[in-house]
N, C-alpha and C. Protein backbone atom coordinates (compact mmCIF):
# COMPACT_ATOMS: atom_id res chain seq x y z
N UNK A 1 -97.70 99.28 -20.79
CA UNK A 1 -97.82 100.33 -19.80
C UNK A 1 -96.96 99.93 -18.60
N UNK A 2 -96.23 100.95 -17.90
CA UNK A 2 -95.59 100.48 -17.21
C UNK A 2 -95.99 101.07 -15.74
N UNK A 3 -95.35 100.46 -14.55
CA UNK A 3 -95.58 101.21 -13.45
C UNK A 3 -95.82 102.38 -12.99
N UNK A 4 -94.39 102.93 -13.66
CA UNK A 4 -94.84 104.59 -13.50
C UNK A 4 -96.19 104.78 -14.24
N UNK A 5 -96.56 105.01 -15.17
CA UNK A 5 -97.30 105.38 -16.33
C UNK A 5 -98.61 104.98 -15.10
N UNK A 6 -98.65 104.38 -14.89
CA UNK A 6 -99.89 103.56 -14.11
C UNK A 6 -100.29 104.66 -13.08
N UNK A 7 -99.27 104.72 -12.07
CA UNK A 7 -99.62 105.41 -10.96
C UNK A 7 -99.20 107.02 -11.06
N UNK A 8 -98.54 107.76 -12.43
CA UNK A 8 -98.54 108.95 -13.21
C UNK A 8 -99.25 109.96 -12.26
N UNK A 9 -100.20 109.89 -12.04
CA UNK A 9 -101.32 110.75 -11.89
C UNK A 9 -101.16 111.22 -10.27
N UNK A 10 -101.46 109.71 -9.63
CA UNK A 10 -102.06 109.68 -8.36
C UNK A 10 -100.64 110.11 -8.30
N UNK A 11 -99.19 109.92 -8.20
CA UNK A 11 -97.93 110.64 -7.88
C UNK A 11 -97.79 112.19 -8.16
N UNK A 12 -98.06 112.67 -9.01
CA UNK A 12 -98.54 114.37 -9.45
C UNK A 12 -99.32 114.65 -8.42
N UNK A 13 -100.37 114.32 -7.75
CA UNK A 13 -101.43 114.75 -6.77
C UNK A 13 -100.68 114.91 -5.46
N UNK A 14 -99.92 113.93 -5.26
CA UNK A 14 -98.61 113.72 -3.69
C UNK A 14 -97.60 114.79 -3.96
N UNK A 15 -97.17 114.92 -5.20
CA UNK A 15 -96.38 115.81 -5.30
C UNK A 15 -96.19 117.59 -5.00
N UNK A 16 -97.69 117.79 -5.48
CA UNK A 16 -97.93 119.12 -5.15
C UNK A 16 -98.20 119.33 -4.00
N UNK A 17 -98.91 118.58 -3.16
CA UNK A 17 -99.61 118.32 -1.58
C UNK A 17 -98.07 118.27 -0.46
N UNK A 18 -96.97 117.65 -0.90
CA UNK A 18 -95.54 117.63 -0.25
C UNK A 18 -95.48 119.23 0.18
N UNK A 19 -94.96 118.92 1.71
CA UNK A 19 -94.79 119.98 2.09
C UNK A 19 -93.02 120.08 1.73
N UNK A 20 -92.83 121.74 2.06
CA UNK A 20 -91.32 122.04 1.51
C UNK A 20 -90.17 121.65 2.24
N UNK A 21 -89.27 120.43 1.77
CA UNK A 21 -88.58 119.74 2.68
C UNK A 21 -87.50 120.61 2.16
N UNK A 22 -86.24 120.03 2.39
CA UNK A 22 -85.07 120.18 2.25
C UNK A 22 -84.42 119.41 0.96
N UNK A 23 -84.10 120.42 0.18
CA UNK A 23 -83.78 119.96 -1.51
C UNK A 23 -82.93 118.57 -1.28
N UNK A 24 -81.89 118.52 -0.35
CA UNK A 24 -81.28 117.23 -0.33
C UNK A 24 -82.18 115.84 -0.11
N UNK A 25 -82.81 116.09 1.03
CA UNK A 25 -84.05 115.67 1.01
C UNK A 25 -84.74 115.13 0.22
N UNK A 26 -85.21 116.12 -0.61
CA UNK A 26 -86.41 115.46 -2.03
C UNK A 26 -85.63 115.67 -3.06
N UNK A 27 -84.51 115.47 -3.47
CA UNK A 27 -83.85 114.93 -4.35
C UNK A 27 -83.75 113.55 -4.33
N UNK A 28 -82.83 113.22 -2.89
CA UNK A 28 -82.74 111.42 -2.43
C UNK A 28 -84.37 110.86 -2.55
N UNK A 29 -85.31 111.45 -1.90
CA UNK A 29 -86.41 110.95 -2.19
C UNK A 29 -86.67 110.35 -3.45
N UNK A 30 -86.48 111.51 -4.51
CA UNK A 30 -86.55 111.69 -6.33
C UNK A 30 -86.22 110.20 -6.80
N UNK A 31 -85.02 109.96 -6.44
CA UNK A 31 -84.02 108.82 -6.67
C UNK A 31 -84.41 107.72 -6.08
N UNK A 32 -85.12 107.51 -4.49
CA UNK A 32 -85.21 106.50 -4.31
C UNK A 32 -86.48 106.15 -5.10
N UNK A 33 -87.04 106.93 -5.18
CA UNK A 33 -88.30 106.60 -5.91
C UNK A 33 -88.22 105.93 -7.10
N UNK A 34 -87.64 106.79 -8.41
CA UNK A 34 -87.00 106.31 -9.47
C UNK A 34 -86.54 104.85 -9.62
N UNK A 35 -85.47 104.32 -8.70
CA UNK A 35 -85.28 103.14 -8.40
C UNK A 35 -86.28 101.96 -8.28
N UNK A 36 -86.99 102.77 -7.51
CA UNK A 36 -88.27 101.40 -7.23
C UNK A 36 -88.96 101.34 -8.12
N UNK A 37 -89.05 102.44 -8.70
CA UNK A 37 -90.07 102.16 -10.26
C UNK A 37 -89.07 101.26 -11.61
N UNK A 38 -87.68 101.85 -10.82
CA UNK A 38 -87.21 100.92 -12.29
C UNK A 38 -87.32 99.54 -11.84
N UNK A 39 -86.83 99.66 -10.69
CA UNK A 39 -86.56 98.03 -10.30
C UNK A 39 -88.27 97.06 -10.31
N UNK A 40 -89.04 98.01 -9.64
CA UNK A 40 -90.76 97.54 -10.68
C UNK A 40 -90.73 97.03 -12.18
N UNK A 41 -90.25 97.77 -12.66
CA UNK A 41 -90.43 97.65 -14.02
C UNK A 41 -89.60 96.55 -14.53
N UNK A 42 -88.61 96.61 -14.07
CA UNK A 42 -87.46 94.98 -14.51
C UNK A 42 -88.38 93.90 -13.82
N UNK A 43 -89.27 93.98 -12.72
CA UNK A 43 -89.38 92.68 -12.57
C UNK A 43 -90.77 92.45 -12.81
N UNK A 44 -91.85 93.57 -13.28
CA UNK A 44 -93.14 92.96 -14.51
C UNK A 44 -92.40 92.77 -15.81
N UNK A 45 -91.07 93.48 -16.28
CA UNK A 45 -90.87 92.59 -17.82
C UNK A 45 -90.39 91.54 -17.63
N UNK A 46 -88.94 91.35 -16.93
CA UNK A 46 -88.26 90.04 -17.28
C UNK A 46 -89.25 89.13 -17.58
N UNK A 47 -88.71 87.80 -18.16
CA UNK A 47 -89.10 86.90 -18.41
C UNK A 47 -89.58 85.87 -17.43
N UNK A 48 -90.38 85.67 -17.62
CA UNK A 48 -91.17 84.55 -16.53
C UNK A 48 -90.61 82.92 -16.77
N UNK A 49 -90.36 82.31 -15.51
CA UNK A 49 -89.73 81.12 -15.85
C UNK A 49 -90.34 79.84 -14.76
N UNK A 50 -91.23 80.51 -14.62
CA UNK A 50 -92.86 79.74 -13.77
C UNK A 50 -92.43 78.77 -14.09
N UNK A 51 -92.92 78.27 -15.51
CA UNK A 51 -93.05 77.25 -16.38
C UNK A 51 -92.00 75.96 -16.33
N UNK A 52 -90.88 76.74 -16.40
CA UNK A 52 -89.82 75.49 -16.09
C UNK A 52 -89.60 75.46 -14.99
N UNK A 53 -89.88 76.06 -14.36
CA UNK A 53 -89.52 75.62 -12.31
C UNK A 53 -90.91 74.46 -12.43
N UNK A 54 -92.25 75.19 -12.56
CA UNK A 54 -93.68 74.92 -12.72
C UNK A 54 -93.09 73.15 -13.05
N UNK A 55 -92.62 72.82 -14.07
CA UNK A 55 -92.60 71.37 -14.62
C UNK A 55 -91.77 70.61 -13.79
N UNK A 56 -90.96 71.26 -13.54
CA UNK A 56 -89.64 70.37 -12.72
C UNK A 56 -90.08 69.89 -11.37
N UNK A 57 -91.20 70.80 -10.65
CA UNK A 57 -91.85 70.71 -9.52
C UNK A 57 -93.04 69.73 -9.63
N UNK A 58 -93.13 69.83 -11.19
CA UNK A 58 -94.10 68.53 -11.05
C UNK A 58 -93.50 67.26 -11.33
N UNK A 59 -92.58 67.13 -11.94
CA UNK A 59 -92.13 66.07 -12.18
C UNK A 59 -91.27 65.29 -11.28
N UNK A 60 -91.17 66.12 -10.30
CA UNK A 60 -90.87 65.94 -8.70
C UNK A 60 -91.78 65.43 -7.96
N UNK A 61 -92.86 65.82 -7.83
CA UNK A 61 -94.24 65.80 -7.54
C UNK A 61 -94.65 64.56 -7.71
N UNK A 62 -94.53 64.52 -8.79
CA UNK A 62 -95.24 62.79 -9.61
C UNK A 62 -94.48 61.51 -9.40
N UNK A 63 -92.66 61.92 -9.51
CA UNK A 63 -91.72 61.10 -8.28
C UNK A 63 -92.48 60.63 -7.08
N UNK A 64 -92.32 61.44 -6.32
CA UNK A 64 -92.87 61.36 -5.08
C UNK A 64 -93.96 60.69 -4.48
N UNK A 65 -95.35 61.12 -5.99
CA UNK A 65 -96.32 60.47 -5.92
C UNK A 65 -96.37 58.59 -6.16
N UNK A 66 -95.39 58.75 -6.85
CA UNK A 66 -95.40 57.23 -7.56
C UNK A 66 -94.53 56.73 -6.26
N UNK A 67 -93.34 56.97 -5.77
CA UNK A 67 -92.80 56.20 -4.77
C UNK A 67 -94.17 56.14 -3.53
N UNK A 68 -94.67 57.06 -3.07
CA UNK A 68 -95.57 57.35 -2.03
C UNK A 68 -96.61 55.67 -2.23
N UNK A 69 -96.72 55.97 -3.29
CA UNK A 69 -98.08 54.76 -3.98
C UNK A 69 -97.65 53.61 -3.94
N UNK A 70 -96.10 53.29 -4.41
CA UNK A 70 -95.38 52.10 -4.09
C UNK A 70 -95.36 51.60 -3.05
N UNK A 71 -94.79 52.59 -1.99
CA UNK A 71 -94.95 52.37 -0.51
C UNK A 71 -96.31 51.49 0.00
N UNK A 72 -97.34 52.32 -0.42
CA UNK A 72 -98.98 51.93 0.31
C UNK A 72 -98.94 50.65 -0.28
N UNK A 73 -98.72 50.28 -1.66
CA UNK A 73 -99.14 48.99 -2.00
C UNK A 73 -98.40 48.02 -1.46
N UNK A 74 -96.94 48.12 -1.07
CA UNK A 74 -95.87 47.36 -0.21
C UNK A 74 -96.50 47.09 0.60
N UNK A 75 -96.88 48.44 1.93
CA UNK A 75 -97.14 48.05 2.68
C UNK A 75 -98.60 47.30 2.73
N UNK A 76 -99.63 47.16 2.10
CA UNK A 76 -100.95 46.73 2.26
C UNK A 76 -100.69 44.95 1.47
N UNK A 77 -100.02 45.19 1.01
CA UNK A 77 -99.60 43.53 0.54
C UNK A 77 -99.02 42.98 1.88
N UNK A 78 -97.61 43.50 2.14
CA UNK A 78 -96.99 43.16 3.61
C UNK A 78 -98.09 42.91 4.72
N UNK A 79 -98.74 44.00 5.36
CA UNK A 79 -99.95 43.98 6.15
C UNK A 79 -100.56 42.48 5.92
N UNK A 80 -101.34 42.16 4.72
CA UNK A 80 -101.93 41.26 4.13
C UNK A 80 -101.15 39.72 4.50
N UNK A 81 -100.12 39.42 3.93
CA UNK A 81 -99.15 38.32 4.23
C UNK A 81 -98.80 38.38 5.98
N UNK A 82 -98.78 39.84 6.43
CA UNK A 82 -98.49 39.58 7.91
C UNK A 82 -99.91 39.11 8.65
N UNK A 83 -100.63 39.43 8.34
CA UNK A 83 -101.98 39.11 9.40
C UNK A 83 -102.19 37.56 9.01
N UNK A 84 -102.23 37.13 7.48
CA UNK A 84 -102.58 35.38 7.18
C UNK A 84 -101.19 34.70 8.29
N UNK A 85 -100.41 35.25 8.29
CA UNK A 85 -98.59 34.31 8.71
C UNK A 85 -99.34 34.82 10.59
N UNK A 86 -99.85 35.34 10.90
CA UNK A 86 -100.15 35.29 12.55
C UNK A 86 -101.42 34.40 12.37
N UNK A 87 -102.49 34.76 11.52
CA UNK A 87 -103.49 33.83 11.61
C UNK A 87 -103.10 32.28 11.29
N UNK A 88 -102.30 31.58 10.68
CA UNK A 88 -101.45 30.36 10.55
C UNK A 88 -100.55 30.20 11.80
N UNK A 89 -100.29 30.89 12.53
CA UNK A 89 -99.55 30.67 13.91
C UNK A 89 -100.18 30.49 14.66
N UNK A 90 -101.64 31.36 14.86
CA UNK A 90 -102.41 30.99 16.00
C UNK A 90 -103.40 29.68 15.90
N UNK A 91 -103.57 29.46 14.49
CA UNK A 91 -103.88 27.76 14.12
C UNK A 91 -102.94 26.98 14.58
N UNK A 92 -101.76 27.08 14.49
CA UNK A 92 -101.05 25.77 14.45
C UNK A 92 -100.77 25.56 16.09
N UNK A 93 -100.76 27.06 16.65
CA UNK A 93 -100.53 27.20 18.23
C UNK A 93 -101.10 26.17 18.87
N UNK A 94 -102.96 26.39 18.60
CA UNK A 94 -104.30 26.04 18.62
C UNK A 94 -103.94 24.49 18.39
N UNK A 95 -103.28 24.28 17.38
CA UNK A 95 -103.17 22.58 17.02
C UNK A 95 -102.59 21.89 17.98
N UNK A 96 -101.20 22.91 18.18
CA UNK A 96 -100.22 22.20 19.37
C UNK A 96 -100.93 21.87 20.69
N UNK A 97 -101.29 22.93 20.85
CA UNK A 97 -102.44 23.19 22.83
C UNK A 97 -103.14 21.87 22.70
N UNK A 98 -103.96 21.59 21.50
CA UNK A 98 -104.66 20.19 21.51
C UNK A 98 -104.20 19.23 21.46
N UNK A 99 -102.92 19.01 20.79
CA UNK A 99 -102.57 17.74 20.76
C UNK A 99 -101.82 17.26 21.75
N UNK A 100 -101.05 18.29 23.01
CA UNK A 100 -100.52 18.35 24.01
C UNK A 100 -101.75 18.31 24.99
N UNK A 101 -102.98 18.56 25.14
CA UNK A 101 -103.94 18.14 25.74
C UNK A 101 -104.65 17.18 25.80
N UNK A 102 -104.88 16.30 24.36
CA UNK A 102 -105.00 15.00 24.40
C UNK A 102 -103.46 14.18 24.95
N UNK A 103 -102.81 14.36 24.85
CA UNK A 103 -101.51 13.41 25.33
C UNK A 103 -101.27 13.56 26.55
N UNK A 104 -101.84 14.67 27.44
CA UNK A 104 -101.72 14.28 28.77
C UNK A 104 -103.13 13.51 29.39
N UNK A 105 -104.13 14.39 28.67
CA UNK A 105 -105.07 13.15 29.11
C UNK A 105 -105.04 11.62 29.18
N UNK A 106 -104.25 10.91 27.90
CA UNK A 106 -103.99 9.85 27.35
C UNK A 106 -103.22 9.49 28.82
N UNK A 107 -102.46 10.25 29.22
CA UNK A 107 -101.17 10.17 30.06
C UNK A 107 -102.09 9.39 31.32
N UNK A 108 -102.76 10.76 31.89
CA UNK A 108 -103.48 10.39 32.75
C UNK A 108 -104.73 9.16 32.97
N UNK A 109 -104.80 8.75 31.85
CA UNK A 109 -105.95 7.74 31.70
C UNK A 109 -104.75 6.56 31.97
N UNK A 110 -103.98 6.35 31.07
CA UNK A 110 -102.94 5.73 31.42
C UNK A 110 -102.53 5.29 33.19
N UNK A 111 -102.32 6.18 33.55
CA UNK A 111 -101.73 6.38 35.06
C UNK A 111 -102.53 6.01 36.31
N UNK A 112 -104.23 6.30 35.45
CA UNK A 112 -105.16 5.81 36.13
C UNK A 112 -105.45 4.28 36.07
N UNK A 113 -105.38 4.04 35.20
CA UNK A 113 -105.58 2.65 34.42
C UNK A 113 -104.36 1.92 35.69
N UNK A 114 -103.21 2.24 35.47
CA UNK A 114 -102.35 1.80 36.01
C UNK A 114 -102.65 1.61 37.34
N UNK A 115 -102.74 2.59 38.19
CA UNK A 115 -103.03 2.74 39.10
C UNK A 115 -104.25 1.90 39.81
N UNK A 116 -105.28 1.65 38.82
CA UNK A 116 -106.91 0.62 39.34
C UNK A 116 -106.12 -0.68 39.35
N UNK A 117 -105.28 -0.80 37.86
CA UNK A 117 -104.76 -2.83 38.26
C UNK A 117 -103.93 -2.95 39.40
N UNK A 118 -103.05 -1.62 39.74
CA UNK A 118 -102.47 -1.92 41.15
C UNK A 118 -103.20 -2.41 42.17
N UNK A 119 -104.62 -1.43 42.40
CA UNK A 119 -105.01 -1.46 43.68
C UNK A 119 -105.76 -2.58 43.40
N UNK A 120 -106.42 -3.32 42.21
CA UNK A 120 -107.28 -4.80 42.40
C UNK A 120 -106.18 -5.66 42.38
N UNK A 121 -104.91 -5.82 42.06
CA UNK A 121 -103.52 -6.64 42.76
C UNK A 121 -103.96 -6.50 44.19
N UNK A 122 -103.75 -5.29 44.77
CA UNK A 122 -103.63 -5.26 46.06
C UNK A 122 -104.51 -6.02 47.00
N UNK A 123 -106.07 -5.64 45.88
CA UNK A 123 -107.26 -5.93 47.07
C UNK A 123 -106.94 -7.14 46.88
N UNK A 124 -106.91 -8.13 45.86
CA UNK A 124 -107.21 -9.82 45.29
C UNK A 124 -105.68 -9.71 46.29
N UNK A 125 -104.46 -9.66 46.35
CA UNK A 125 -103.75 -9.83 47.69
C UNK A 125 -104.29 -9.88 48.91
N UNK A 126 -104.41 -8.56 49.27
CA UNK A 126 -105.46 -8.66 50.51
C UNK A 126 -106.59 -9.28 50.83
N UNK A 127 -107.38 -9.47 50.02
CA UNK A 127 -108.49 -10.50 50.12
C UNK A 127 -108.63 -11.40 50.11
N UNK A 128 -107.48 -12.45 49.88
CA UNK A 128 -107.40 -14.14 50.46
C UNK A 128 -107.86 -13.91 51.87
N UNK A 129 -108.49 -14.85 52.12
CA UNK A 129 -108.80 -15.73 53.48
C UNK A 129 -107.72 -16.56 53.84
N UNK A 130 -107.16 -17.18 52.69
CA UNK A 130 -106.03 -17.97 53.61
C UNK A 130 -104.53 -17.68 53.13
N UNK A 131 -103.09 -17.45 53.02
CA UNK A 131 -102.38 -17.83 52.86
C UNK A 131 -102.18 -18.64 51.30
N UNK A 132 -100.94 -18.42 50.75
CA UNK A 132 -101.07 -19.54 49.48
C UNK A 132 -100.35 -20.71 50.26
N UNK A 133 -99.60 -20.77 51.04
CA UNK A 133 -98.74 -21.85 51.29
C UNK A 133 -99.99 -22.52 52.39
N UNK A 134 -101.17 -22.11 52.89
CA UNK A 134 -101.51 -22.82 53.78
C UNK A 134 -103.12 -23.17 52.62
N UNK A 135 -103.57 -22.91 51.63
CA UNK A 135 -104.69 -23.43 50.71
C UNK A 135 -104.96 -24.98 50.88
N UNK A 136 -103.87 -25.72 50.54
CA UNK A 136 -104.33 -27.28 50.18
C UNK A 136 -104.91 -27.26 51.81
N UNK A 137 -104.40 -27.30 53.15
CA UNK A 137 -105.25 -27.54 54.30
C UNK A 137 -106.66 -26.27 54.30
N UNK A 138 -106.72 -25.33 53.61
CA UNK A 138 -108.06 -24.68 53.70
C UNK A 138 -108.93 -25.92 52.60
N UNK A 139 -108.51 -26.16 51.66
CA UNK A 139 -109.71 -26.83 50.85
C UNK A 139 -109.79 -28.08 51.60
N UNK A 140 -109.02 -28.85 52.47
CA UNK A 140 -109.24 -29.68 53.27
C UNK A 140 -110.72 -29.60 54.06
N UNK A 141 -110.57 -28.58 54.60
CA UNK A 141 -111.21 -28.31 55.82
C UNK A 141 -112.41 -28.04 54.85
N UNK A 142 -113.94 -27.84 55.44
CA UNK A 142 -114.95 -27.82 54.37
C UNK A 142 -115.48 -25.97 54.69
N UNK A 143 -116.13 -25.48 53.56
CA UNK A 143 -116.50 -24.09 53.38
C UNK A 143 -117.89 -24.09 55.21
N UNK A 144 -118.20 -25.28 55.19
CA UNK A 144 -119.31 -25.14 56.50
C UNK A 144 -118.60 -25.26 57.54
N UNK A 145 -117.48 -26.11 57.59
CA UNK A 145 -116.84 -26.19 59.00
C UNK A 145 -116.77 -24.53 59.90
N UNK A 146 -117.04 -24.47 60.33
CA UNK A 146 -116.30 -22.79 61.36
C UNK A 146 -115.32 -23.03 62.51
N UNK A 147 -114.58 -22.73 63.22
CA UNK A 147 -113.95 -22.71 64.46
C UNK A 147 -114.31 -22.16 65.35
């Protein structure tokens, strides 16, 4: 059944109801009409070619899908190796900070150290009672004697 055939009827009903135009008029009308029903009609028969567009679009599709999927797993592996390679940096960071913190402490214990034998040099300097060149006349003289 075709277009026309379809709408047959309900077009007979418009037809008689048309008021009286001008024959040039509803002739061109006649024709354009005609046209659209043929050109209707060529394009419910031709052949439908859904199907091979339909496949090609999927097989495009499924491209797409499979690179898309490649991508995520790239990237979630990558992701994966990138977060362990920062978590191994901020360990070893962590290692450095400490071992550069014990070595200045060391430093400073050092410096201190250094620094106490100076000042008991100094005091055991300063704290003779007598002179080295004048000792043999201090042990002379007796620890009770006074002046």
């Amino acid at each position: 059944m075709n277009f026309k055939e379809k709408f047959a009827g309900s077009m007979a009903d418009r037809d008689e109801q048309k008021l009286e135009l001008e024959p040039e008029l509803n002739e061109a009308l006649r024709e354009f009409r005609l046209s659209v029903y043929a050109w209707s009609d060529a394009a419910y028969c031709r052949p439908r070619t859904a199907l091979a567009a339909s496949s090609r679009w999927l097989a495009g599709r499924l491209a797409i899908g499979w690179a898309l999927a490649c991508v995520l797993v790239v990237s979630v592996f990558s992701g994966g190796f990138w977060a362990h390679h920062q978590h191994e940096m901020r360990l070893t960071a962590a290692r450095v900070a400490e071992h550069e913190r014990l070595a200045a402490e060391q430093r400073r214990q050092q410096i201190r150290q250094e620094d106490e034998d100076l000042l008991a040099k100094v005091d055991s300097d300063v704290s003779r009672e007598v002179p080295r060149a004048m000792e043999p006349l201090a042990q002379l003289m007796g620890e009770d004697e006074s002046w």
